[in-house]
PDB file of N, CA and C in Angstrom:
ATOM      1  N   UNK A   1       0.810  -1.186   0.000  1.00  0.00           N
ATOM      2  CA  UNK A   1       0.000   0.000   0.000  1.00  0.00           C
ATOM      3  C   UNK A   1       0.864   1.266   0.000  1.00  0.00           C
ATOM      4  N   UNK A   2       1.870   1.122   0.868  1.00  0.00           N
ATOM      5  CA  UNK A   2       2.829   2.298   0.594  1.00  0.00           C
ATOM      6  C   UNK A   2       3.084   2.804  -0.037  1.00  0.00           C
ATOM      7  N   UNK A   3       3.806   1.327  -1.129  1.00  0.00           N
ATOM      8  CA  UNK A   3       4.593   1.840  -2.454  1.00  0.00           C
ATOM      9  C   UNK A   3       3.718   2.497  -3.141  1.00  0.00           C
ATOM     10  N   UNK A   4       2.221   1.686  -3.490  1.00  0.00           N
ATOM     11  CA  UNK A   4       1.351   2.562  -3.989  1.00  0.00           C
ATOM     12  C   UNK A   4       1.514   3.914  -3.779  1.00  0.00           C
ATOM     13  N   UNK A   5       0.846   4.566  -2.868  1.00  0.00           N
ATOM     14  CA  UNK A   5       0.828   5.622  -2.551  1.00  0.00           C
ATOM     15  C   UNK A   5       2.215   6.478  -2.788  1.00  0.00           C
ATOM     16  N   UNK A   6       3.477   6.141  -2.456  1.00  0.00           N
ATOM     17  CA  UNK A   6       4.565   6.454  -3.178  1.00  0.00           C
ATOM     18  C   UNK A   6       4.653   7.155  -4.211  1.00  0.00           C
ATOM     19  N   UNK A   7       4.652   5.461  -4.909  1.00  0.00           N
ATOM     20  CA  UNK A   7       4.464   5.754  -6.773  1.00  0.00           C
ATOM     21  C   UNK A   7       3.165   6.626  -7.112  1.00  0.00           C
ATOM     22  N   UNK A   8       2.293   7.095  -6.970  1.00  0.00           N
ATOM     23  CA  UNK A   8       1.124   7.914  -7.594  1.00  0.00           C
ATOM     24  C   UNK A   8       1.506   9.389  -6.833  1.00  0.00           C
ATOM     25  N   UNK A   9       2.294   9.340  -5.864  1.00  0.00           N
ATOM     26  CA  UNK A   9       2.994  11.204  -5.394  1.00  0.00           C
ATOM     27  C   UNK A   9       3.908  11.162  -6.252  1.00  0.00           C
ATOM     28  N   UNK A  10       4.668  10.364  -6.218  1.00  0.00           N
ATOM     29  CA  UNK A  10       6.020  10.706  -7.356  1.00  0.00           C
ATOM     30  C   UNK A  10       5.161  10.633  -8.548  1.00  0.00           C
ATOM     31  N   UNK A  11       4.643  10.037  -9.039  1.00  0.00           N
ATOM     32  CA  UNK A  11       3.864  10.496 -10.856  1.00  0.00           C
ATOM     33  C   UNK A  11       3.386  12.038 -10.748  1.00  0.00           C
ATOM     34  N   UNK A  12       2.657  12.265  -9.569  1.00  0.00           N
ATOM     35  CA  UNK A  12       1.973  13.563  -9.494  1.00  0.00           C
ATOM     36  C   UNK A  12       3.264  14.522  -9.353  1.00  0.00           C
ATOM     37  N   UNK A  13       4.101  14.479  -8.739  1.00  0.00           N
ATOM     38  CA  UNK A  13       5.189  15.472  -8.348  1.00  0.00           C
ATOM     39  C   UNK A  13       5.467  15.546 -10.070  1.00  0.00           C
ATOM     40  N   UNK A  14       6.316  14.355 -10.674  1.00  0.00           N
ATOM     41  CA  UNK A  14       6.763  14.880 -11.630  1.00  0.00           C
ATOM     42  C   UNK A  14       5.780  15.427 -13.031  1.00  0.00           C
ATOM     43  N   UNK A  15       4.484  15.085 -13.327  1.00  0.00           N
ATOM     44  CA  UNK A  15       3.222  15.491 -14.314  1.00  0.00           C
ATOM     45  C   UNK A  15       3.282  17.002 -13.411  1.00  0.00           C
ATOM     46  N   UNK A  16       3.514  17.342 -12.203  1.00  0.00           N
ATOM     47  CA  UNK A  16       3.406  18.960 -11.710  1.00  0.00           C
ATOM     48  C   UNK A  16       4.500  19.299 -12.249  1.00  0.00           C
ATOM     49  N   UNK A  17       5.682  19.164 -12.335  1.00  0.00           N
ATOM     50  CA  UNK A  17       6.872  20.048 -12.331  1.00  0.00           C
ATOM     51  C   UNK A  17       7.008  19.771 -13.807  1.00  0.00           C
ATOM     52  N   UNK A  18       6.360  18.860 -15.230  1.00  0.00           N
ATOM     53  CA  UNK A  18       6.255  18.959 -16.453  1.00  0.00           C
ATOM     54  C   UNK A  18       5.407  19.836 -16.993  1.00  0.00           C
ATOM     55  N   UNK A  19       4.522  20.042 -15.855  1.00  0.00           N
ATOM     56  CA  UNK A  19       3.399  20.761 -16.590  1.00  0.00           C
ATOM     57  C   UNK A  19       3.947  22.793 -16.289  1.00  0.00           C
ATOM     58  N   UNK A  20       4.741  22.662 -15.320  1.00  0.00           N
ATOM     59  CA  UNK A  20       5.417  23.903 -15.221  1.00  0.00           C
ATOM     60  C   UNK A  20       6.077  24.539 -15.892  1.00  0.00           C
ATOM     61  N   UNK A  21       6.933  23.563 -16.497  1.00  0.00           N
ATOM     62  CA  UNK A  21       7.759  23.806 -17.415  1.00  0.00           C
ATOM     63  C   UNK A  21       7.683  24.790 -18.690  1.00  0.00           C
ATOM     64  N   UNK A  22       7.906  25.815 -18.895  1.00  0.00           N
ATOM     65  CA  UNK A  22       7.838  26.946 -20.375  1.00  0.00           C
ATOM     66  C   UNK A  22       8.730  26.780 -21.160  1.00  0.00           C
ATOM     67  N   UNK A  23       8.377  26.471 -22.391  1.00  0.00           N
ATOM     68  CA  UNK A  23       9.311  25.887 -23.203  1.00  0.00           C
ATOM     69  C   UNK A  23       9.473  27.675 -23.670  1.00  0.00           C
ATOM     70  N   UNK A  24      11.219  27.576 -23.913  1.00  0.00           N
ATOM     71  CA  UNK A  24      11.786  28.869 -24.412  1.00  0.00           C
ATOM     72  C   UNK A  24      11.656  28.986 -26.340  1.00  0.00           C
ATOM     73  N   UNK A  25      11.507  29.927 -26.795  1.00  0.00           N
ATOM     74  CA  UNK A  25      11.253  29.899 -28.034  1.00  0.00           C
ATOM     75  C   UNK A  25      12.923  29.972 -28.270  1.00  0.00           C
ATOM     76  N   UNK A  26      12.819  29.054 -29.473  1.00  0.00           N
ATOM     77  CA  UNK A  26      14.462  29.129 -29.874  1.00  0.00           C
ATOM     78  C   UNK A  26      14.744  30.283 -31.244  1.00  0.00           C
ATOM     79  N   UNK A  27      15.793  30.433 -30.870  1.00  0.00           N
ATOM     80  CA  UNK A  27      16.081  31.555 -31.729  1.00  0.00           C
ATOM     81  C   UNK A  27      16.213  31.532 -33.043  1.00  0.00           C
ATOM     82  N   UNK A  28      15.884  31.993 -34.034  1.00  0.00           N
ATOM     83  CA  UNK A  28      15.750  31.490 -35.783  1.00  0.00           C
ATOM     84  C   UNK A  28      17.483  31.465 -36.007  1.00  0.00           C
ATOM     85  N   UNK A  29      17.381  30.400 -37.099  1.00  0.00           N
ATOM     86  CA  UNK A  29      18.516  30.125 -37.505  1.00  0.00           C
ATOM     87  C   UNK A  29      19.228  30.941 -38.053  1.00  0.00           C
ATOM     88  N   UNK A  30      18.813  31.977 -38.524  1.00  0.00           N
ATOM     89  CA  UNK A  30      19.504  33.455 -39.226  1.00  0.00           C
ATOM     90  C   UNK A  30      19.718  34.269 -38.120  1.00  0.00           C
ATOM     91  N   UNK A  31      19.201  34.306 -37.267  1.00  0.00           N
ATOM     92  CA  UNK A  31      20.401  34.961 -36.393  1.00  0.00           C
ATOM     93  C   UNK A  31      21.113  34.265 -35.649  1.00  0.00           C
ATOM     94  N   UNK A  32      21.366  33.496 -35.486  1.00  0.00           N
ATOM     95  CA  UNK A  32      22.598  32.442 -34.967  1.00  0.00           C
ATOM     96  C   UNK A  32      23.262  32.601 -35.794  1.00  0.00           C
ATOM     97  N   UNK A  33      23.598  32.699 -37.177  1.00  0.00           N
ATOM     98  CA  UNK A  33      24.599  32.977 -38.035  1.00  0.00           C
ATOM     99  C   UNK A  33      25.311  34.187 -38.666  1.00  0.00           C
ATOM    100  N   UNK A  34      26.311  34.804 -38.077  1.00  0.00           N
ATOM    101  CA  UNK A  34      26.806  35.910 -38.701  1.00  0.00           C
ATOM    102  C   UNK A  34      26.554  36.390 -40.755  1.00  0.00           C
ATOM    103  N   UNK A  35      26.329  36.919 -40.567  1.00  0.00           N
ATOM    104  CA  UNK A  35      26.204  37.542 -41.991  1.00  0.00           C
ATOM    105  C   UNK A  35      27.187  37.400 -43.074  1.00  0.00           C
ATOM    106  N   UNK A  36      27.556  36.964 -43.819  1.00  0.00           N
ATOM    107  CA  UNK A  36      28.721  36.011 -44.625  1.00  0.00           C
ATOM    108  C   UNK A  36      29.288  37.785 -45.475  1.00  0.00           C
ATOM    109  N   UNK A  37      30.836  37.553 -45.221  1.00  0.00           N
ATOM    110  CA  UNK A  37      31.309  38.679 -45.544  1.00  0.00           C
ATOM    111  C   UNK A  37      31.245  39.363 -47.189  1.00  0.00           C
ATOM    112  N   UNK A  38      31.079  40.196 -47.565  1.00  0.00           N
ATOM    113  CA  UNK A  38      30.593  40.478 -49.283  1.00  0.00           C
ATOM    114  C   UNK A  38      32.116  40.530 -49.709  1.00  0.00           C
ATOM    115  N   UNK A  39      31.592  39.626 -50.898  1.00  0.00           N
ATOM    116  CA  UNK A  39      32.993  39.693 -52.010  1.00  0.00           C
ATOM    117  C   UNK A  39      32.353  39.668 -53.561  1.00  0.00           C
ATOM    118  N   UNK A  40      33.232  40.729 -54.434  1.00  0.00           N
ATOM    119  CA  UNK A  40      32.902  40.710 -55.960  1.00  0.00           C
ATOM    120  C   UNK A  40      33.569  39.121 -56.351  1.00  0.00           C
ATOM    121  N   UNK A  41      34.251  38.269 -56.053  1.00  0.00           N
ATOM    122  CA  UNK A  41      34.140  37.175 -56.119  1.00  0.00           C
ATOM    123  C   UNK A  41      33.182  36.146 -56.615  1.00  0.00           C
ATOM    124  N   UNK A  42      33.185  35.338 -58.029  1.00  0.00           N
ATOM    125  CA  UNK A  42      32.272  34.577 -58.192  1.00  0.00           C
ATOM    126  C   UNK A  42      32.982  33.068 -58.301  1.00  0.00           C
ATOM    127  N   UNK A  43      32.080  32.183 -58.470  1.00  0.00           N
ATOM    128  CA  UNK A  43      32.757  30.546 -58.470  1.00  0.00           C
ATOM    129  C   UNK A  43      33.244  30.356 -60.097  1.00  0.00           C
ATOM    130  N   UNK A  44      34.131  29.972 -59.837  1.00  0.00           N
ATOM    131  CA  UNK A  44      35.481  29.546 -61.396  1.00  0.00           C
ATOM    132  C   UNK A  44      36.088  30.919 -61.687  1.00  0.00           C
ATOM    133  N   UNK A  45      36.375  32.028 -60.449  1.00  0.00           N
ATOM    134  CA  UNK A  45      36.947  32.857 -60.206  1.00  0.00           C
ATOM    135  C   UNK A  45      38.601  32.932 -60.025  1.00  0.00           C
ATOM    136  N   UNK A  46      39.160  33.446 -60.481  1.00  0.00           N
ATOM    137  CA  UNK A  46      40.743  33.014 -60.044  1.00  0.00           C
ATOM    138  C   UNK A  46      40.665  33.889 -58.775  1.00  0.00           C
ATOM    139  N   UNK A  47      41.456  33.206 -57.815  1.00  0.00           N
ATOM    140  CA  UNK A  47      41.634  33.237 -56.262  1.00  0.00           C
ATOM    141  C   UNK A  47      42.420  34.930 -56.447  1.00  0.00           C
ATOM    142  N   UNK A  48      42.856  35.731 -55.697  1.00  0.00           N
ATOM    143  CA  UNK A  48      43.650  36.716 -55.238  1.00  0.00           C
ATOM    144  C   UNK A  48      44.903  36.400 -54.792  1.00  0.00           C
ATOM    145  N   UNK A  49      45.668  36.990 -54.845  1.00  0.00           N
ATOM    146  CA  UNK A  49      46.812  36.497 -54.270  1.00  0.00           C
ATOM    147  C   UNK A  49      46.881  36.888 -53.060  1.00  0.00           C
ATOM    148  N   UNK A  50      47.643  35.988 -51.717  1.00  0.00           N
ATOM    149  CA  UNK A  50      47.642  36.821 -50.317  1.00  0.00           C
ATOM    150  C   UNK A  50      48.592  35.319 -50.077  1.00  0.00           C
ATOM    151  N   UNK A  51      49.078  36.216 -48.359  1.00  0.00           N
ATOM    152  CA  UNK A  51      49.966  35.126 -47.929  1.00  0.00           C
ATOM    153  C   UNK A  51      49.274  35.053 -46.428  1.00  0.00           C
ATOM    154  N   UNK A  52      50.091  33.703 -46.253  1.00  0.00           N
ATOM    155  CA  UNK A  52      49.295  32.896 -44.984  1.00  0.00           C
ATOM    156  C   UNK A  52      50.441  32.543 -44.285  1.00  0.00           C
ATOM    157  N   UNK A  53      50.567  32.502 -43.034  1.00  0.00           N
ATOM    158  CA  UNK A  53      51.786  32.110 -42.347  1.00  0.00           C
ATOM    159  C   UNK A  53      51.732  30.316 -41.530  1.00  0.00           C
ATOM    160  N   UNK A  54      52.831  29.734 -41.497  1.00  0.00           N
ATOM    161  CA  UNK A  54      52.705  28.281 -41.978  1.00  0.00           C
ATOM    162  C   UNK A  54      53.240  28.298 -40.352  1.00  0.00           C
ATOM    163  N   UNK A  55      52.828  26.835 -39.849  1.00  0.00           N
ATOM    164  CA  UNK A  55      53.382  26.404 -38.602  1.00  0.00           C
ATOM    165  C   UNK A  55      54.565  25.610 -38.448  1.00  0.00           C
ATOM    166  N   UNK A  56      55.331  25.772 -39.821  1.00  0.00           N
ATOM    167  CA  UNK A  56      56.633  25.134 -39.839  1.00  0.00           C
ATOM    168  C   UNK A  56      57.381  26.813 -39.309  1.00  0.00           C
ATOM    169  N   UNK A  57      58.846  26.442 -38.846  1.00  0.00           N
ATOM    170  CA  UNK A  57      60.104  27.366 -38.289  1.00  0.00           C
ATOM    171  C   UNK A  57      61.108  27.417 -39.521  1.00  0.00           C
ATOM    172  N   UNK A  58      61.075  28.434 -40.619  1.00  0.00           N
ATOM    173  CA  UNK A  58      62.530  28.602 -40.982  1.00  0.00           C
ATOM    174  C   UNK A  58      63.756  28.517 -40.197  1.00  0.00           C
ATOM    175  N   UNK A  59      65.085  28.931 -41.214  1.00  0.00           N
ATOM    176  CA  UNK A  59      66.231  28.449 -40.655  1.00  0.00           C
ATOM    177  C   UNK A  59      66.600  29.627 -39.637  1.00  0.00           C
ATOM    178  N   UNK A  60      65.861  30.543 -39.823  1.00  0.00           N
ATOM    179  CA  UNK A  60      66.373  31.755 -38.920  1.00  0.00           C
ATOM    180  C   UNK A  60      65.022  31.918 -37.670  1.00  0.00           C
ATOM    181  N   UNK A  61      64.387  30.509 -37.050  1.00  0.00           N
ATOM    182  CA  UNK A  61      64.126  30.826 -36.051  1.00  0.00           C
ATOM    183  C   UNK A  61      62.586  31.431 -36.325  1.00  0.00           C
ATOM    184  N   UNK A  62      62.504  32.093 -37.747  1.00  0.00           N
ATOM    185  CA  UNK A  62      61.065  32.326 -37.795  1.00  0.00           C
ATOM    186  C   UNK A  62      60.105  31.734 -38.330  1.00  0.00           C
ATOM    187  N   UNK A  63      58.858  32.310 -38.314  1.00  0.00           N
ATOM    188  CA  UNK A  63      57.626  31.452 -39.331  1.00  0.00           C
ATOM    189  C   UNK A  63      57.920  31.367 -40.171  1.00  0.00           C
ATOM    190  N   UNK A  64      57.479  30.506 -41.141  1.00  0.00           N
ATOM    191  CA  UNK A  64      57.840  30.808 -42.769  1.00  0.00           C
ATOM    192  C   UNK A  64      56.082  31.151 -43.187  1.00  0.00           C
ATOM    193  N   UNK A  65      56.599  32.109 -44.130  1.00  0.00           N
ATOM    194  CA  UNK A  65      54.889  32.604 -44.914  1.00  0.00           C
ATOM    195  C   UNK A  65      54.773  31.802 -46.057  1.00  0.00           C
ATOM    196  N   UNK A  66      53.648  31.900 -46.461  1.00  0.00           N
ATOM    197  CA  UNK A  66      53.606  31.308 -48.202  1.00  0.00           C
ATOM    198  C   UNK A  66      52.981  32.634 -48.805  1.00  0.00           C
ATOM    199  N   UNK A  67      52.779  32.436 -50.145  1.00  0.00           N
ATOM    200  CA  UNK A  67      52.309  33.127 -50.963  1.00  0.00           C
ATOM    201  C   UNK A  67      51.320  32.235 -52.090  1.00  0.00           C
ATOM    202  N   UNK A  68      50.157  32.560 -51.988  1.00  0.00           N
ATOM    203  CA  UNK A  68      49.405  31.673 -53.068  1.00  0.00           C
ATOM    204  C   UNK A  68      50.070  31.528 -54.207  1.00  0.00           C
ATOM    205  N   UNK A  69      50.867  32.650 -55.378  1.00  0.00           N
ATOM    206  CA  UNK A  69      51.568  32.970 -56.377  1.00  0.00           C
ATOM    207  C   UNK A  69      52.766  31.768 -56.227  1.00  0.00           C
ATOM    208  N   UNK A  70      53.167  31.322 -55.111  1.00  0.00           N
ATOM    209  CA  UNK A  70      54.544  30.737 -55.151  1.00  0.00           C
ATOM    210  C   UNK A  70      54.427  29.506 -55.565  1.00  0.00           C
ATOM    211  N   UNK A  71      52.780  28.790 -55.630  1.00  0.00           N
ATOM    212  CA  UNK A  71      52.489  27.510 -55.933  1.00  0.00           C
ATOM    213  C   UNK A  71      52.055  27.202 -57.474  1.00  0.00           C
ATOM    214  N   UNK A  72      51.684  28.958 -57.804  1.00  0.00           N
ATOM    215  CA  UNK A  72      51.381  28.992 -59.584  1.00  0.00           C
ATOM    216  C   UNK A  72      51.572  28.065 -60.543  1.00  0.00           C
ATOM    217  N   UNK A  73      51.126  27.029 -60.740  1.00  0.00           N
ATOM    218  CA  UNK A  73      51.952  26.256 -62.069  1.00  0.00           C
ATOM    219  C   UNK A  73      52.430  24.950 -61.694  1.00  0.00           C
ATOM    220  N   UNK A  74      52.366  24.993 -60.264  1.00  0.00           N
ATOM    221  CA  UNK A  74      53.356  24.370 -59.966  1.00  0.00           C
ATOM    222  C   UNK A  74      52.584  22.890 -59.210  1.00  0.00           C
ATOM    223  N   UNK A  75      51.527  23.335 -58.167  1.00  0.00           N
ATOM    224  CA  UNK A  75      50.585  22.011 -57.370  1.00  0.00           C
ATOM    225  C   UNK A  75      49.297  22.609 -57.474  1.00  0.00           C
ATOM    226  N   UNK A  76      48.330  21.784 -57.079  1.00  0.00           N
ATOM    227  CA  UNK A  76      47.292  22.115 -56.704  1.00  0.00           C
ATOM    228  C   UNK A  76      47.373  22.828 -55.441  1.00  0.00           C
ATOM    229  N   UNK A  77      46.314  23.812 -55.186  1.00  0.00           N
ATOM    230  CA  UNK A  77      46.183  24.427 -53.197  1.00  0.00           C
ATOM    231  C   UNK A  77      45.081  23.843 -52.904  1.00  0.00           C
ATOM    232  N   UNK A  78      45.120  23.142 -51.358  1.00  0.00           N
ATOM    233  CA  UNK A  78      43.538  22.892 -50.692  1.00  0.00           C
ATOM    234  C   UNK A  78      44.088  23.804 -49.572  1.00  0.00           C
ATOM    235  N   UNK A  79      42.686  25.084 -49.180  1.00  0.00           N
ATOM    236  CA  UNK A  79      43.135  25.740 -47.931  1.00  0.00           C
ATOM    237  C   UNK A  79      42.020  24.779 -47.059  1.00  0.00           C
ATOM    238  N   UNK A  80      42.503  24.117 -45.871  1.00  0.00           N
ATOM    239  CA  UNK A  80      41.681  23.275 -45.032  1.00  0.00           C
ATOM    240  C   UNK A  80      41.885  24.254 -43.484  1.00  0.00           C
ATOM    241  N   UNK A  81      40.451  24.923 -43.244  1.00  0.00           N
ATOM    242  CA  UNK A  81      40.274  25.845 -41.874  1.00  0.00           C
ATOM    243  C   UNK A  81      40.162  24.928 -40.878  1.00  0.00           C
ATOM    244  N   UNK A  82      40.261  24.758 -39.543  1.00  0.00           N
ATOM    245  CA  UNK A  82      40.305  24.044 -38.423  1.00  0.00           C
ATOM    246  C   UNK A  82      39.998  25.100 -37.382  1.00  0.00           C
ATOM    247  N   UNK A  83      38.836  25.573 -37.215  1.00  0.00           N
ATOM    248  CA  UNK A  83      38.265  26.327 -36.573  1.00  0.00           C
ATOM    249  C   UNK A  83      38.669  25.903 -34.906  1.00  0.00           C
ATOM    250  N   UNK A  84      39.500  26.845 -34.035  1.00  0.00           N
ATOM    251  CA  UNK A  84      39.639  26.345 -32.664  1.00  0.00           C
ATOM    252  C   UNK A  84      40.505  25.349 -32.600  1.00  0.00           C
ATOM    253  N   UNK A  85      40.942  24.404 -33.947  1.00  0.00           N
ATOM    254  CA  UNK A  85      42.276  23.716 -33.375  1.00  0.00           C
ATOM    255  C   UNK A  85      43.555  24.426 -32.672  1.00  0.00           C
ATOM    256  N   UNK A  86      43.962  23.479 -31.565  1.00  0.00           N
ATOM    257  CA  UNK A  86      45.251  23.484 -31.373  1.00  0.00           C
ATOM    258  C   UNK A  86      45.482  24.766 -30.216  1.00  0.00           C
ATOM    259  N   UNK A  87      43.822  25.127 -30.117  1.00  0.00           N
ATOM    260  CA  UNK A  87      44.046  26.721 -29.002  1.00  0.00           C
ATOM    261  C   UNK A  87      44.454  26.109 -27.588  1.00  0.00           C
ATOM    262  N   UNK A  88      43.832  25.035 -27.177  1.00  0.00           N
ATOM    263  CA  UNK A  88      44.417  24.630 -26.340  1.00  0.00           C
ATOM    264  C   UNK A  88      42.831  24.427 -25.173  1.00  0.00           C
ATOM    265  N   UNK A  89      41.964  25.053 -25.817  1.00  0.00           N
ATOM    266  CA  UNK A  89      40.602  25.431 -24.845  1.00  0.00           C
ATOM    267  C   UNK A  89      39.699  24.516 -25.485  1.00  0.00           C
TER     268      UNK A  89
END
């Protein structure tokens, strides 16, 4: 008889504290997303030239940079982003 009585407060406790509950409206997916930066850029565009600094050490102790131009002719480029690698957090 106990348990009974038990089990039908605990159903009631928790059907009370579900029925309390306010569901939060979630926020639209367009604003969760920053606004994508404008470029005269179209697709089968030739890239710009710019340089990127590499996580290898030249011989003098410093970074070594690249230059998109330096690969011209020469390989294919894949730029692969790793958002937050390697920060340590």
């Amino acid at each position: 008889m106990i348990k009974r009585a038990l089990s039908i407060g605990f159903l009631f406790a928790a059907a009370s504290i579900a029925a309390a509950q306010t569901p939060t409206p979630s926020p639209s997916p367009a604003a969760q997303r920053p606004a994508a930066p404008h470029t005269n850029l179209k697709v089968g565009d030739k890239a710009p030239d710019f340089t990127l600094p590499s996580t290898a050490v030249g011989p003098d102790g410093r970074g070594l940079r690249f230059k998109l131009s330096d690969f011209k002719g020469k390989k294919n480029v894949v730029l692969a982003f790793y958002v937050l690698a390697f920060t340590g957090g």
